[in-house]
C-alpha atoms as a PDB file:
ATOM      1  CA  UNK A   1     -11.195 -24.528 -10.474  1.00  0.00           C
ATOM      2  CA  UNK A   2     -12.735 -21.675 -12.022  1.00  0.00           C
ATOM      3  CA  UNK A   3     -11.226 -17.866 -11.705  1.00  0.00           C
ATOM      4  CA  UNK A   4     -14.091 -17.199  -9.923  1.00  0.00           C
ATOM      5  CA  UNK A   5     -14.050 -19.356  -7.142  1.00  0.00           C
ATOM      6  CA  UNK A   6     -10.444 -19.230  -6.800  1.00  0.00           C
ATOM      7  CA  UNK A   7     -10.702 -15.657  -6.441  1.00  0.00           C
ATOM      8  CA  UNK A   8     -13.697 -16.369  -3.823  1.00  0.00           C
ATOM      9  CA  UNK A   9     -11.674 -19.259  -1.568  1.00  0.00           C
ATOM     10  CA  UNK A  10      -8.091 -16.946  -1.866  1.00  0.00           C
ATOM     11  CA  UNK A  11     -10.571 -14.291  -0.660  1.00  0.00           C
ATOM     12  CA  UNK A  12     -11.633 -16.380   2.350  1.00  0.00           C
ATOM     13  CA  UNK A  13      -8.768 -18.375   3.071  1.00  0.00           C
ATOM     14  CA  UNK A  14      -5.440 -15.761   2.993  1.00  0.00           C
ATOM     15  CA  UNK A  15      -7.387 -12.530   3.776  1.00  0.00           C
ATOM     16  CA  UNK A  16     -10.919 -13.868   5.633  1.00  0.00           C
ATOM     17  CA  UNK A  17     -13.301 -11.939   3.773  1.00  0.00           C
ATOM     18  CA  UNK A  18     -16.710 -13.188   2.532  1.00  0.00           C
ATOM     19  CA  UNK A  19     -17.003 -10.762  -0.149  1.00  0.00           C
ATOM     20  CA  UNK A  20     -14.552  -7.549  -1.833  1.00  0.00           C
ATOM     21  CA  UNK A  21     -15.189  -4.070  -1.304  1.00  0.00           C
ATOM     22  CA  UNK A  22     -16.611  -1.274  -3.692  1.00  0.00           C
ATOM     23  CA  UNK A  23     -14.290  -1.744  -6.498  1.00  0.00           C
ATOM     24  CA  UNK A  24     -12.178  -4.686  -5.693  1.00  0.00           C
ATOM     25  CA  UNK A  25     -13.153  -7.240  -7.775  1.00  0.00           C
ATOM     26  CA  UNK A  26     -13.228  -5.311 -11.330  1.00  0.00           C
ATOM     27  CA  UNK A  27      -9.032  -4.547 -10.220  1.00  0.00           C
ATOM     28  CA  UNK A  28      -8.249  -8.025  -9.200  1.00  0.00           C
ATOM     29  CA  UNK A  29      -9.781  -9.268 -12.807  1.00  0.00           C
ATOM     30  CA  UNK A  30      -7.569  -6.628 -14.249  1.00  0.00           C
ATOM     31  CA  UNK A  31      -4.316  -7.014 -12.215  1.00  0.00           C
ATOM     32  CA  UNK A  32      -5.011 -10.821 -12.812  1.00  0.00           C
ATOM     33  CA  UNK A  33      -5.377 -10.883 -16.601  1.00  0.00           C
ATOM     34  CA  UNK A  34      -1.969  -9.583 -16.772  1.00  0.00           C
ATOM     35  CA  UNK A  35      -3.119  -6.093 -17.890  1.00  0.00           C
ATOM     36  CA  UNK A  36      -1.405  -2.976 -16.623  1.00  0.00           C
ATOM     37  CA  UNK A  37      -2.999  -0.995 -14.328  1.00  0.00           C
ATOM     38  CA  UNK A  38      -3.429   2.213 -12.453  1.00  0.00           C
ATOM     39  CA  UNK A  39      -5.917   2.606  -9.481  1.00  0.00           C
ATOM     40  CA  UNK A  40      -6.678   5.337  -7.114  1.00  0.00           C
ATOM     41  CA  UNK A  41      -8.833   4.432  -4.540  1.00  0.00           C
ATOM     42  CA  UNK A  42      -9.107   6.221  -1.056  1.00  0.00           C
ATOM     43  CA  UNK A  43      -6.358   5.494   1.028  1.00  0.00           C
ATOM     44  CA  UNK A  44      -8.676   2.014   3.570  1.00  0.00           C
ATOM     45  CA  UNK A  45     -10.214   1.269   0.088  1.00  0.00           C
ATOM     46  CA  UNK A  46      -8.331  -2.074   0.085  1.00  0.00           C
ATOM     47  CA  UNK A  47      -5.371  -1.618  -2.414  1.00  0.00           C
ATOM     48  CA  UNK A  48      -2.670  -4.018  -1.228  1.00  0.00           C
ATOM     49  CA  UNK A  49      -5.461  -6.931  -1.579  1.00  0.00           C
ATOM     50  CA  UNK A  50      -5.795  -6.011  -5.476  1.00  0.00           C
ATOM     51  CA  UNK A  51      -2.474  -6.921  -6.393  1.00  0.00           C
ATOM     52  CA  UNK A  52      -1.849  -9.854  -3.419  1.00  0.00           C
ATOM     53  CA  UNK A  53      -5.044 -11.980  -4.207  1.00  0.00           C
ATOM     54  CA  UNK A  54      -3.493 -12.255  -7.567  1.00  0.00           C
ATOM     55  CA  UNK A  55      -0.207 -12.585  -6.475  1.00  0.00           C
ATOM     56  CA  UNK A  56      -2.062 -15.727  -4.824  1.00  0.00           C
ATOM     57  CA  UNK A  57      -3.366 -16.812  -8.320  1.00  0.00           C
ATOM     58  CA  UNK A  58      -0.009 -16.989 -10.568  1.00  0.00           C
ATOM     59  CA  UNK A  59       2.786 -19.444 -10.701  1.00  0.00           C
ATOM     60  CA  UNK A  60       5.734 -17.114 -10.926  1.00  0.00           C
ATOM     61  CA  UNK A  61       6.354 -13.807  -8.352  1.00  0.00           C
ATOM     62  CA  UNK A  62       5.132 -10.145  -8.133  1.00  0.00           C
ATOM     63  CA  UNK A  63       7.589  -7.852  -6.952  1.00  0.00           C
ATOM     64  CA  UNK A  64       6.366  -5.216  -4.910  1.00  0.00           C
ATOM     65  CA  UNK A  65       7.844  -1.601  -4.585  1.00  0.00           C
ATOM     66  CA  UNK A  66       7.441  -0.035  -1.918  1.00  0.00           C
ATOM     67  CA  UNK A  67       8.247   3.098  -0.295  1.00  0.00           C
ATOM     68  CA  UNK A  68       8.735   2.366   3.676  1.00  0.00           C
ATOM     69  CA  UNK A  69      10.490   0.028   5.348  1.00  0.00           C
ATOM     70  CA  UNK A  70       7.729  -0.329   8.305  1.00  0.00           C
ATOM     71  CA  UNK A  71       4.971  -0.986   5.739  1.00  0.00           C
ATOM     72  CA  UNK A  72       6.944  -3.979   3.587  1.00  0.00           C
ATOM     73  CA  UNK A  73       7.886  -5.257   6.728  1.00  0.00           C
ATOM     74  CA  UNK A  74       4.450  -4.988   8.262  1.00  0.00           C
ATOM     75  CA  UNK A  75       2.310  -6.423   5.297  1.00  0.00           C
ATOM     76  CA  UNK A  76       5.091  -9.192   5.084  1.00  0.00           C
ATOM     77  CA  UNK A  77       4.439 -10.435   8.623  1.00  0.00           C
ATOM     78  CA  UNK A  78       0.527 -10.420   7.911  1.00  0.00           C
ATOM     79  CA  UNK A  79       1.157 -12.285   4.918  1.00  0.00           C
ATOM     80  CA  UNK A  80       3.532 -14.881   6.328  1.00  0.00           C
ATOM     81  CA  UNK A  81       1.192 -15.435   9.674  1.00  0.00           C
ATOM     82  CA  UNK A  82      -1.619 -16.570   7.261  1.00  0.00           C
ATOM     83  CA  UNK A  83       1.162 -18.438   5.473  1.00  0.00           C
ATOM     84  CA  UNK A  84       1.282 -16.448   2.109  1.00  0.00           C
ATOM     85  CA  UNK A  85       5.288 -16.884   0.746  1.00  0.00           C
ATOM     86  CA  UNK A  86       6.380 -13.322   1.012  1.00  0.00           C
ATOM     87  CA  UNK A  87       9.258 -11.587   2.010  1.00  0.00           C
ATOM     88  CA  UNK A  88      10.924  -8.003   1.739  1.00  0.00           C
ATOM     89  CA  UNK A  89      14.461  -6.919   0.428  1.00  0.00           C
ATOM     90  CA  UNK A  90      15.968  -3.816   1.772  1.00  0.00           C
ATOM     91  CA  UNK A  91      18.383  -2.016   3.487  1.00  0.00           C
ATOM     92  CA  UNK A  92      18.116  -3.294   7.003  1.00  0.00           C
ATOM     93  CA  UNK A  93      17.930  -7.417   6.288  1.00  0.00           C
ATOM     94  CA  UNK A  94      21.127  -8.925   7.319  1.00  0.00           C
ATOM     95  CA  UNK A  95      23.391 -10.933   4.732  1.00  0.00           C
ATOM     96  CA  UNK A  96      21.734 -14.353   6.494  1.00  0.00           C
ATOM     97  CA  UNK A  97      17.999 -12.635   5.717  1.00  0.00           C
ATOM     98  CA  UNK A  98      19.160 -11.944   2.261  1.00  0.00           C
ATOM     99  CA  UNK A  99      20.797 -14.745   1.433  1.00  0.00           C
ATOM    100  CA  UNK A 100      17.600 -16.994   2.420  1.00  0.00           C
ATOM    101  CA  UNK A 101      14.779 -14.983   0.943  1.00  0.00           C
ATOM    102  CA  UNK A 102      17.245 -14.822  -2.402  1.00  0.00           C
ATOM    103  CA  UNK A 103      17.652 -18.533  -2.250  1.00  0.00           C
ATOM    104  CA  UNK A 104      13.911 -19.012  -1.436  1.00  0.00           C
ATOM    105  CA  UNK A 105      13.532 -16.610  -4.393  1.00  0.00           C
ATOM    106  CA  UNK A 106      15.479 -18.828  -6.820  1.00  0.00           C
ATOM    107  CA  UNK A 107      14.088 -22.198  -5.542  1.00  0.00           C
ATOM    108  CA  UNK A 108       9.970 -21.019  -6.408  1.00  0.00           C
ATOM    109  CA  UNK A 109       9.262 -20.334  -2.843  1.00  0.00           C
ATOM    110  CA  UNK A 110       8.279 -17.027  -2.898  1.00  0.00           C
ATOM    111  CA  UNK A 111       4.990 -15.860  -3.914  1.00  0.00           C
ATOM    112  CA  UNK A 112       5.825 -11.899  -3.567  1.00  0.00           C
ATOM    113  CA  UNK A 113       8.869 -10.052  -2.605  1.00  0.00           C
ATOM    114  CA  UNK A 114       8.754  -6.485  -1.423  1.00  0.00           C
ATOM    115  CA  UNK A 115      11.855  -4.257  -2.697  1.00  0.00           C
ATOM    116  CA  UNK A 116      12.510  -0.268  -1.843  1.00  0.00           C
ATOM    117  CA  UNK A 117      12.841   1.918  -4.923  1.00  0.00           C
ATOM    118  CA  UNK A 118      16.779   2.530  -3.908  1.00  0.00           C
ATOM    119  CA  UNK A 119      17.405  -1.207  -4.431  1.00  0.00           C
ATOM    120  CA  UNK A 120      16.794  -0.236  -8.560  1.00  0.00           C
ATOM    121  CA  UNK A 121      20.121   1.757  -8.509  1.00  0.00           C
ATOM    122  CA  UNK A 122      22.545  -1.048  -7.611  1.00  0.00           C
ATOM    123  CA  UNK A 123      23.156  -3.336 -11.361  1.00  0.00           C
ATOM    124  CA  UNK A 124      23.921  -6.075  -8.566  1.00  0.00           C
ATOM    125  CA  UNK A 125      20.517  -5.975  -7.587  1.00  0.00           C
ATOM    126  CA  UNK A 126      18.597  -5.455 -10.885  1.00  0.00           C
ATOM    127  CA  UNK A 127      20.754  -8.547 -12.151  1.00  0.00           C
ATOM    128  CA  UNK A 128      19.301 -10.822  -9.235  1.00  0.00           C
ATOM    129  CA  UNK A 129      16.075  -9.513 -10.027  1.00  0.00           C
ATOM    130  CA  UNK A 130      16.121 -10.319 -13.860  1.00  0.00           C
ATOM    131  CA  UNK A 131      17.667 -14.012 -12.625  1.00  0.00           C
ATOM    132  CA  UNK A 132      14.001 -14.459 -10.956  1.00  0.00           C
ATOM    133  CA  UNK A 133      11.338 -15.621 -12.338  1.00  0.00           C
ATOM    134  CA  UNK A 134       9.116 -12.322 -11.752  1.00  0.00           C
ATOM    135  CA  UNK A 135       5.687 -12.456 -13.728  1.00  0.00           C
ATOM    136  CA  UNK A 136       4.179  -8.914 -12.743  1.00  0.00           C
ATOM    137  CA  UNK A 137       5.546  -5.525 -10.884  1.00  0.00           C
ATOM    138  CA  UNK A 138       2.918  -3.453  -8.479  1.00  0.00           C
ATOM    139  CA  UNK A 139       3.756  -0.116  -7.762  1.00  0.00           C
ATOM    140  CA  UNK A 140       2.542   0.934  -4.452  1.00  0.00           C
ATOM    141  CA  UNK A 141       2.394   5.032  -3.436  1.00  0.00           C
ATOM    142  CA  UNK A 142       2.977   5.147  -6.825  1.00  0.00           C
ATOM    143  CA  UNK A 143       2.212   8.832  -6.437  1.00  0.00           C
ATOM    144  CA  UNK A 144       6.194   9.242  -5.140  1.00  0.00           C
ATOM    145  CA  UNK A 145       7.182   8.826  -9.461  1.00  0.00           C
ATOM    146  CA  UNK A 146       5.404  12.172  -9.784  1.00  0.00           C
ATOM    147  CA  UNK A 147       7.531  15.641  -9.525  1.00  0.00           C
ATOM    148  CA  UNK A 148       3.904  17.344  -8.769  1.00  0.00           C
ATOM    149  CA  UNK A 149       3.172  14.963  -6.022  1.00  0.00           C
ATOM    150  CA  UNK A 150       3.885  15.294  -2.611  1.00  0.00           C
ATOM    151  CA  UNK A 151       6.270  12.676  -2.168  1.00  0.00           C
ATOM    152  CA  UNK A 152       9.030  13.187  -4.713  1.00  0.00           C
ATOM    153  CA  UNK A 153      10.872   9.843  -4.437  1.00  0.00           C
ATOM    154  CA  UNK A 154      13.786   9.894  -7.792  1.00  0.00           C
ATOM    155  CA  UNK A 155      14.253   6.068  -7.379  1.00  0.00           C
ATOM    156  CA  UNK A 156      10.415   5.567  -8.581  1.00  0.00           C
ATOM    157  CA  UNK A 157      11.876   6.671 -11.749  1.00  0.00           C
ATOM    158  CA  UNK A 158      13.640   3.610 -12.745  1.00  0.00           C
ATOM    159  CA  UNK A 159      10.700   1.387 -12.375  1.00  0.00           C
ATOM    160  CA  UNK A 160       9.786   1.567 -15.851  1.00  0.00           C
ATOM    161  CA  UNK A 161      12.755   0.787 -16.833  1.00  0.00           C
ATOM    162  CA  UNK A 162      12.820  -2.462 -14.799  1.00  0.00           C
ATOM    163  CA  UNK A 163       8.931  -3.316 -16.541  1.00  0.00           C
ATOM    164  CA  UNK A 164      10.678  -2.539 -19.750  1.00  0.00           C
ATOM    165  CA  UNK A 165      13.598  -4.804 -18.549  1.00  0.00           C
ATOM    166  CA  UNK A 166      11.727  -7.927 -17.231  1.00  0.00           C
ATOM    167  CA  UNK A 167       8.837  -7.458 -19.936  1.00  0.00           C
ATOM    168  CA  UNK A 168       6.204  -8.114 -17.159  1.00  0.00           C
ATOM    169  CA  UNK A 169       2.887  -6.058 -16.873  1.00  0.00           C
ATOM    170  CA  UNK A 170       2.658  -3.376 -14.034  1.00  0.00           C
ATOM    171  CA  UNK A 171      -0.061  -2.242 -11.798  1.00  0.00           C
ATOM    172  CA  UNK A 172       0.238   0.983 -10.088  1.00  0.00           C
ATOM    173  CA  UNK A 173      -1.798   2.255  -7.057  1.00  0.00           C
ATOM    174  CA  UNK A 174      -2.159   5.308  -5.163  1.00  0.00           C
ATOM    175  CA  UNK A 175      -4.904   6.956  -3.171  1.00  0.00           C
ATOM    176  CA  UNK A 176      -3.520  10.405  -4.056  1.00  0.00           C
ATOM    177  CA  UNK A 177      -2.775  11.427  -7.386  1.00  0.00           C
ATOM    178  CA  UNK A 178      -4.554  14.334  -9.376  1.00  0.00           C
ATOM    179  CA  UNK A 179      -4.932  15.005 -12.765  1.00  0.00           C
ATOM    180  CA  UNK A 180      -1.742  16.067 -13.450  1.00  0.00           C
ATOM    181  CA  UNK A 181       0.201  13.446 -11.243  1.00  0.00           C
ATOM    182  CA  UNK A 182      -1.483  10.566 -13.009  1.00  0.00           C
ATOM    183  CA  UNK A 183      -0.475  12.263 -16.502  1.00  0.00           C
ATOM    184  CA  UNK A 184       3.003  12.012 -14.569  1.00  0.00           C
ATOM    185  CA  UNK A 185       2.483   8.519 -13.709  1.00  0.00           C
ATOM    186  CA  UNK A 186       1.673   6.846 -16.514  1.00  0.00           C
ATOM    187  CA  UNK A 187       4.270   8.632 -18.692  1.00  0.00           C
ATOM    188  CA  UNK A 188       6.818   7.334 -16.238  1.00  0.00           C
ATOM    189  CA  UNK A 189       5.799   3.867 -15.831  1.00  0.00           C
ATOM    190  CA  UNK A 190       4.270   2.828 -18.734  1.00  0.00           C
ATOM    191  CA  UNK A 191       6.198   4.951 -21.301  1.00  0.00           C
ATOM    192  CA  UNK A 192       3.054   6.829 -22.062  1.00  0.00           C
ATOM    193  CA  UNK A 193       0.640   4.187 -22.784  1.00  0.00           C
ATOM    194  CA  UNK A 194      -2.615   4.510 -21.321  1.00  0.00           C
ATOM    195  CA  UNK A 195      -2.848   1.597 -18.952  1.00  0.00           C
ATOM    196  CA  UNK A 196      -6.322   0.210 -17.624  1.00  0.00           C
ATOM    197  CA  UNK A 197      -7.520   2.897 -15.097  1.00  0.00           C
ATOM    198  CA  UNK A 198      -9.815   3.029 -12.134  1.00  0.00           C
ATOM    199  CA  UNK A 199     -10.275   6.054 -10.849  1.00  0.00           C
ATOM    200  CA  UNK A 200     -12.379   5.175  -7.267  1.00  0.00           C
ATOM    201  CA  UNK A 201     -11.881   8.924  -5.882  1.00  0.00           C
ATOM    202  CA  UNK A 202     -10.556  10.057  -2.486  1.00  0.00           C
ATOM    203  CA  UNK A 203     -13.907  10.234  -0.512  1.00  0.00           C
ATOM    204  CA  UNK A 204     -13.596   8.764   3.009  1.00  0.00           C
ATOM    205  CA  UNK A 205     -17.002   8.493   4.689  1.00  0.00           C
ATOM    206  CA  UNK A 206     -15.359   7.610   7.927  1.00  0.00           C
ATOM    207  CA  UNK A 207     -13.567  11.133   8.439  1.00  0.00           C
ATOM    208  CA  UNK A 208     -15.392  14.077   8.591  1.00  0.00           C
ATOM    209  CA  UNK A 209     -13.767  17.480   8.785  1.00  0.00           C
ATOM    210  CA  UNK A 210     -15.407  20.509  10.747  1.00  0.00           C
ATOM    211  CA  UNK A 211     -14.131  23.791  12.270  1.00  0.00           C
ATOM    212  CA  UNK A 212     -15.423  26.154  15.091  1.00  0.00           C
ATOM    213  CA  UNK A 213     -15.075  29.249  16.819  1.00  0.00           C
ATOM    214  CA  UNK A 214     -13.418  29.098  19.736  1.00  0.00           C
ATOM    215  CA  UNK A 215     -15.344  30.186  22.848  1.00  0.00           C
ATOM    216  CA  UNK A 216     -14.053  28.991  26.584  1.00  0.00           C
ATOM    217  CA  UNK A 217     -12.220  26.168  24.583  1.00  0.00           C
ATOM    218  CA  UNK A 218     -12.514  23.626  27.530  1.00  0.00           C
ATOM    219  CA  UNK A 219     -15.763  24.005  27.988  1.00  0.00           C
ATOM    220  CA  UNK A 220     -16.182  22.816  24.385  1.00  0.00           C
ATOM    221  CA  UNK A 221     -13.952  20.248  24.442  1.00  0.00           C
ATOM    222  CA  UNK A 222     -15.330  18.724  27.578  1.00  0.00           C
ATOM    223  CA  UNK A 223     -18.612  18.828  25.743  1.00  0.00           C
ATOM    224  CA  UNK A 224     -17.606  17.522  22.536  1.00  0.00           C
ATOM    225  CA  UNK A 225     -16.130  14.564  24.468  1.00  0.00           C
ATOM    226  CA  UNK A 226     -19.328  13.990  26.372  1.00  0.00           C
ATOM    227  CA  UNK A 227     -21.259  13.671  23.730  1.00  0.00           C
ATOM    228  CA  UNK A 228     -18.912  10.982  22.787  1.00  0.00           C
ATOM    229  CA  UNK A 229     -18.302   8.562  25.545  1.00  0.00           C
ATOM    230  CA  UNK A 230     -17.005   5.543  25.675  1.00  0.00           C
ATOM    231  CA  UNK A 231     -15.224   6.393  21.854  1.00  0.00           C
ATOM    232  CA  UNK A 232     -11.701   6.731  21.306  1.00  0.00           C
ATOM    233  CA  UNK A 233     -10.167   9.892  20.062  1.00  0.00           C
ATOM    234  CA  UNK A 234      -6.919  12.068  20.112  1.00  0.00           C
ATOM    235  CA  UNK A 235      -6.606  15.952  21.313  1.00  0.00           C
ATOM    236  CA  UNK A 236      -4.127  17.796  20.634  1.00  0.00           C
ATOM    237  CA  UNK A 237      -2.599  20.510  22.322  1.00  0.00           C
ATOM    238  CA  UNK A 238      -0.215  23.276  22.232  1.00  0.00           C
ATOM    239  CA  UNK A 239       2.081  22.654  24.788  1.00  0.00           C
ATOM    240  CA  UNK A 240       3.092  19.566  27.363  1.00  0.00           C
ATOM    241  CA  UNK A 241       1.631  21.500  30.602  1.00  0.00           C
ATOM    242  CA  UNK A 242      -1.879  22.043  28.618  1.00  0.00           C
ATOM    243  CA  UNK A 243      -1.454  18.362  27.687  1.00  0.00           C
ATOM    244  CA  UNK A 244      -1.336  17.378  31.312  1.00  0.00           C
ATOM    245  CA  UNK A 245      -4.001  20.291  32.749  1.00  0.00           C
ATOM    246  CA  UNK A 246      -6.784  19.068  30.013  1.00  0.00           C
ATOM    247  CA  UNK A 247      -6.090  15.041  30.436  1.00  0.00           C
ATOM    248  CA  UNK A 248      -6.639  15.775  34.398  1.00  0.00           C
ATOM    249  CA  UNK A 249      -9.652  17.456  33.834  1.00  0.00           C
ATOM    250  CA  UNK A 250     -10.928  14.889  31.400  1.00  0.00           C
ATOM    251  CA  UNK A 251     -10.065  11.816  33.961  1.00  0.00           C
ATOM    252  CA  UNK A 252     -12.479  14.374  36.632  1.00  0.00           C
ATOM    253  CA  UNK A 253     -15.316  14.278  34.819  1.00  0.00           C
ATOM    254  CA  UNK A 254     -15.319  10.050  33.924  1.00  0.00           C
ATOM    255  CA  UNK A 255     -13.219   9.608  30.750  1.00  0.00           C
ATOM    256  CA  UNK A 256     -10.095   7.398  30.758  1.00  0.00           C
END
């Protein structure tokens, strides 16, 4: 089977998508040709997909770092429910979870297995790791490597020592790293050599960002809302009593 169509029936199959999104595709090729990577692309642009479709396409496993618990554990379960081998080490598996995703790691289960940044301090753990048979690192929030950025996370810096370890190619992502963060970046990760980069900018046509004098504030909120029934939206306010006073008078006038 060609690249192309196995890109094309992994695309349908694992994720259900008839087609990638602005960008996509010209990653994937990238991520999949073993070539290291860094992409920013607006945070809904479709980043975990670049580095799982391929994932999908190689024999060995991609290690994924992450930075949160919730989100390993959450792209896990939608991975596993449209029965993709994946599975996350960290801090809150028990030694039975460990001790099976480990063993399912040894045996050529596992297609990708999530890791924290922490897990890099313990030798224990980078020794497992090097005992796997791990064919390609992604970096995701890879923005947390970058002193300038605003999610400092000193762990991040030992990932390029674990590429340099495991001689494996890397792909970073972020959707918000400036000029000076990616300069940051790429030193860190890939020792200062340029990798492939797509930059896909921050630009997110779905939020829009306005502000307006107040004037009789409920009356403007009421209207705002009106013109906007039936949609979903959040208000907030400044305290729990003007919570309760505004959501009353919102439920008077027909919205749930």
């Amino acid at each position: 089977m060609s690249n192309i169509l196995q890109k094309k029936v992994i695309l349908k199959k694992f994720f259900g998508f008839d087609s990638f999104r602005i960008g996509q595709e010209e990653i994937i090729d990238a991520v999949g040709s073993n070539k290291n990577v860094l992409a920013i692309m607006p945070t809904g642009g479709g980043k975990s997909l670049c580095y799982q479709l391929p994932a999908l396409m190689r024999q060995g496993i991609t290690v994924v770092i992450s930075p949160l618990i919730a989100l390993m554990r959450d792209q896990v379960r939608s991975l596993t429910q449209v029965g993709v081998a994946a599975a996350a080490l960290n801090s809150q598996n028990t030694e039975q979870e460990t001790a099976e995703i480990i063993e399912k790691a040894r045996s050529g289960e596992l297609k990708m297995l999530y890791i924290a940044p922490e897990g890099l301090s313990s030798k224990k753990f980078i020794n497992l790791i090097r005992s796997l048979k791990i064919e390609f690192i992604a970096v995701d929030e890879a923005h947390c490597v970058s002193q300038w950025g605003h999610d400092f996370r000193p762990d991040y810096l030992r990932i390029g020592e674990l590429r340099r370890t495991l001689n494996v190619p890397l792909a970073a992502f972020t959707a918000t790293a400036d000029a000076e963060s990616r300069v940051e970046i790429v030193e860190k990760l890939f020792d200062g050599v340029r990798p492939r980069t797509f930059l896909h900018g921050f630009d997110r046509p779905n939020i829009h960002l306005a502000f307006t004098v107040k004037n009789s504030p409920r009356t403007q909120i009421l209207n705002f809302v009106n013109a906007r029934k039936g949609q979903s939206g959040i208000i907030y306010c400044g305290t729990r009593a003007k919570t309760e006073t505004l959501a009353l008078g919102l439920r008077e006038v027909g919205h749930a």
